[in-house]
C-alpha atoms as a PDB file:
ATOM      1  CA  UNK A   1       0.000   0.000   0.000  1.00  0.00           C
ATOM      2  CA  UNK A   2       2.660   2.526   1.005  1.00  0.00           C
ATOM      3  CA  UNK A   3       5.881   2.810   2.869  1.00  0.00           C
ATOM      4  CA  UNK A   4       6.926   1.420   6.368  1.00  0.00           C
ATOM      5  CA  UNK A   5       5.206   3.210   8.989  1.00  0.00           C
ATOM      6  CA  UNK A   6       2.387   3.792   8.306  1.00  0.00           C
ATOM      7  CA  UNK A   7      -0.058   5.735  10.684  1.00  0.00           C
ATOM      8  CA  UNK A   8       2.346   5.045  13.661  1.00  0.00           C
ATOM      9  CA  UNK A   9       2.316   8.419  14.373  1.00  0.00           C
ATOM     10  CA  UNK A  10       0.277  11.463  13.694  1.00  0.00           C
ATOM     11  CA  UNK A  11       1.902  11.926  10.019  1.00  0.00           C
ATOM     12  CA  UNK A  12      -0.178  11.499   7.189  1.00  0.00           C
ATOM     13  CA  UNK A  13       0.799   9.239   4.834  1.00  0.00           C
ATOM     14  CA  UNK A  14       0.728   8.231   0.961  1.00  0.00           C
ATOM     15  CA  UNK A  15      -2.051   5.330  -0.236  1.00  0.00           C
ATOM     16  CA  UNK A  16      -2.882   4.036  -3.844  1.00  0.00           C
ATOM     17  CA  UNK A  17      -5.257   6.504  -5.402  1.00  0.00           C
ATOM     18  CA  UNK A  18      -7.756   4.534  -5.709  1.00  0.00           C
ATOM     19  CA  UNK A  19      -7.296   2.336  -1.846  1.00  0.00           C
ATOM     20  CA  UNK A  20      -7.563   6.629  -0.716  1.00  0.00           C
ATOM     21  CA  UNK A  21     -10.879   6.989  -2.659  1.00  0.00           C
ATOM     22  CA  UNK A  22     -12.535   4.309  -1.443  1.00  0.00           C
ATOM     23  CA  UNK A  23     -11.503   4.509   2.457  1.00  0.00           C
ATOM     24  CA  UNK A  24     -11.982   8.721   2.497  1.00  0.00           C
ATOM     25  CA  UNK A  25     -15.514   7.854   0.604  1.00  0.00           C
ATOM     26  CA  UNK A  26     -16.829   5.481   3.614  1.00  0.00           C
ATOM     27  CA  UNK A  27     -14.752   7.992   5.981  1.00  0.00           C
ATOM     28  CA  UNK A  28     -12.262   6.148   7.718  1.00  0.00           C
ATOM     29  CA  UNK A  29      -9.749   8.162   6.274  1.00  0.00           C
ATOM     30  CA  UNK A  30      -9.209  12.149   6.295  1.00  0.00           C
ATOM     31  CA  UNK A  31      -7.208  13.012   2.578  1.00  0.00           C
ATOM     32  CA  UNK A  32      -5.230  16.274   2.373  1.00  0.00           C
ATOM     33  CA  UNK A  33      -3.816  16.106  -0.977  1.00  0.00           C
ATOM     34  CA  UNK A  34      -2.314  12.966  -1.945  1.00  0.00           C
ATOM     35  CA  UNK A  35      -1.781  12.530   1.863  1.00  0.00           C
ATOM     36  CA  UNK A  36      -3.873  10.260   4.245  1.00  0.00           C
ATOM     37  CA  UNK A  37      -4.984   9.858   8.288  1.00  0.00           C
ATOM     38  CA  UNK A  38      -7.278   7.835   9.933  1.00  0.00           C
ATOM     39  CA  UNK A  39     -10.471   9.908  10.758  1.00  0.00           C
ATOM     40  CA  UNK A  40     -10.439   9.001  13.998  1.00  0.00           C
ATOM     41  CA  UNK A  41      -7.992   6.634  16.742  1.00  0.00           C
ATOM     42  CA  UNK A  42     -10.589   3.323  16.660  1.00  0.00           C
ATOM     43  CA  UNK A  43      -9.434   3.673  12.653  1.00  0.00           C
ATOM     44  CA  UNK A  44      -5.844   3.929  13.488  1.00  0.00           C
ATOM     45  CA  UNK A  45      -5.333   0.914  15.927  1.00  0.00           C
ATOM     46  CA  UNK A  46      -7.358  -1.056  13.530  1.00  0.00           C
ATOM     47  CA  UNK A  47      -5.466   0.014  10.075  1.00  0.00           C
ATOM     48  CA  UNK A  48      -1.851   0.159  11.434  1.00  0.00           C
ATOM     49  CA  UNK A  49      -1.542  -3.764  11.890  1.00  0.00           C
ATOM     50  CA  UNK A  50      -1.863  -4.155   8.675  1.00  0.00           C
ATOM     51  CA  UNK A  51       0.199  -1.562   7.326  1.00  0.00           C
ATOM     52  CA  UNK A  52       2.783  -2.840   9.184  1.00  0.00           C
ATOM     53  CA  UNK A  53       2.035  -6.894   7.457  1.00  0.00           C
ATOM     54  CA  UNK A  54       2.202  -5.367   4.161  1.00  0.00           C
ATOM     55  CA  UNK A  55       5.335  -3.416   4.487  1.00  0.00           C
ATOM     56  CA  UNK A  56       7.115  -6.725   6.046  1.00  0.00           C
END
């Protein structure tokens, strides 16, 4: 999806166009350009496991 860290700290991060449509259009995610953050801390915890899978 994107690099490393993902979401493991309050920096917003870089997602597939299309992955960053989808989540910002159910709201989980807040976009600010091309950049990304969970809309909320339940969305965080959940998300950053598997940020952290994919990167491995």
């Amino acid at each position: 999806m994107s690099n490393g860290d993902e979401w493991s700290g309050s920096e917003p991060v870089q997602l597939e166009p299309i992955v960053a449509y989808k989540l910002s259009s159910m709201r989980l995610i807040k976009l600010d350009n091309n950049k990304s953050l969970p809309s909320c801390q339940l969305y965080r915890q959940y998300f950053q496991p598997m940020f952290l899978t994919a990167a491995s």
